[in-house]
C-alpha atoms as a PDB file:
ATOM      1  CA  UNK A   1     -65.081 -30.981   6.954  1.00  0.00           C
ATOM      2  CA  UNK A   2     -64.660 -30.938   2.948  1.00  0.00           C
ATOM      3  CA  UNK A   3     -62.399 -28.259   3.551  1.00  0.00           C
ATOM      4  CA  UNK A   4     -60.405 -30.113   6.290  1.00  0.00           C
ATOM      5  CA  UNK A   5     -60.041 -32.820   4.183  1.00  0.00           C
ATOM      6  CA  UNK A   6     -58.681 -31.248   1.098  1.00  0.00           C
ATOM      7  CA  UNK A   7     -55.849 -29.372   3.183  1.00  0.00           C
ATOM      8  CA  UNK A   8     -54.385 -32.943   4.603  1.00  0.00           C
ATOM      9  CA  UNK A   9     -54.597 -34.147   1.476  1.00  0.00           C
ATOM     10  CA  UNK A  10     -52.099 -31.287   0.239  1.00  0.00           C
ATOM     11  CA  UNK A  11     -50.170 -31.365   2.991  1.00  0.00           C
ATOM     12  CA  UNK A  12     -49.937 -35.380   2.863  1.00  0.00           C
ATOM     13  CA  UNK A  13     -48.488 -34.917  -0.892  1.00  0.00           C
ATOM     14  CA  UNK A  14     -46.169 -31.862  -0.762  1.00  0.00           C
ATOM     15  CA  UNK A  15     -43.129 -33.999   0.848  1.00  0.00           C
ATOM     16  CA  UNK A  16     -43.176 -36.548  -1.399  1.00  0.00           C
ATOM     17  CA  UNK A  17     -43.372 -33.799  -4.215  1.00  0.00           C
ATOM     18  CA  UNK A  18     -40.321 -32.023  -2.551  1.00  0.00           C
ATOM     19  CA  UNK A  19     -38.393 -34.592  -2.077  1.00  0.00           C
ATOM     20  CA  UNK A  20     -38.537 -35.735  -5.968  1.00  0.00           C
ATOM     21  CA  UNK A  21     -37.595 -31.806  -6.665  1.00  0.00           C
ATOM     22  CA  UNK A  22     -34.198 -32.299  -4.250  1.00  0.00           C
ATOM     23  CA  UNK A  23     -33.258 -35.471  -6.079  1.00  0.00           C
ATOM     24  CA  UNK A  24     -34.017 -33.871  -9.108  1.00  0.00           C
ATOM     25  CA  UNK A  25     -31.702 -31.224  -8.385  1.00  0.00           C
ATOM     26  CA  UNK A  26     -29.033 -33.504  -6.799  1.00  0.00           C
ATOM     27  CA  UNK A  27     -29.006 -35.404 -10.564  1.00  0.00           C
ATOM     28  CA  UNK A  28     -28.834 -32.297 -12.419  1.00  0.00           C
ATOM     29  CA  UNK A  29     -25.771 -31.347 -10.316  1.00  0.00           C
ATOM     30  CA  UNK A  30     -24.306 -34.413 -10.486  1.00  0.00           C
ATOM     31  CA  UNK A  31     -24.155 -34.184 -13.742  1.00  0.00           C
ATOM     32  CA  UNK A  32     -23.263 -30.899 -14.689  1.00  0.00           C
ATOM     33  CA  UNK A  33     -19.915 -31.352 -12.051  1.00  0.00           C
ATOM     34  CA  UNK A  34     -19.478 -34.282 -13.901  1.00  0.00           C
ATOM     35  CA  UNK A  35     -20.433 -33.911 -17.909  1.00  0.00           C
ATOM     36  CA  UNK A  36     -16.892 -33.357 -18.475  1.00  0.00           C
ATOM     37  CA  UNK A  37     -15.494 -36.850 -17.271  1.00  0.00           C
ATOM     38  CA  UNK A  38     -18.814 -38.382 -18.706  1.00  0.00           C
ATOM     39  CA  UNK A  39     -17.964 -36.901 -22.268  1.00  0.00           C
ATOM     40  CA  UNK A  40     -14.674 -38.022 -22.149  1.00  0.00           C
ATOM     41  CA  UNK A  41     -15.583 -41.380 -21.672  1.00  0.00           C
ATOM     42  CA  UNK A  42     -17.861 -41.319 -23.979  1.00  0.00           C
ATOM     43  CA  UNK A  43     -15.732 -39.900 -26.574  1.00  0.00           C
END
């Protein structure tokens, strides 16, 4: 049961963890395509 438990509770918070990784990735993306334009607006 203790067992049982602890597994849903994984598999409850891997999603959420996942999707924070995707968006995380989607930034970093974002930004590298567009560090150029963003430092010459800067600068």
């Amino acid at each position: 049961m203790e067992f049982k438990r602890k597994f849903g509770k994984q598999k409850k918070s891997k999603p959420q963890k996942g999707l924070f990784l995707v968006l995380l990735l989607a930034l970093v993306l974002f930004l590298w395509y567009n560090a150029e334009s963003l430092l010459k607006s800067l600068f």
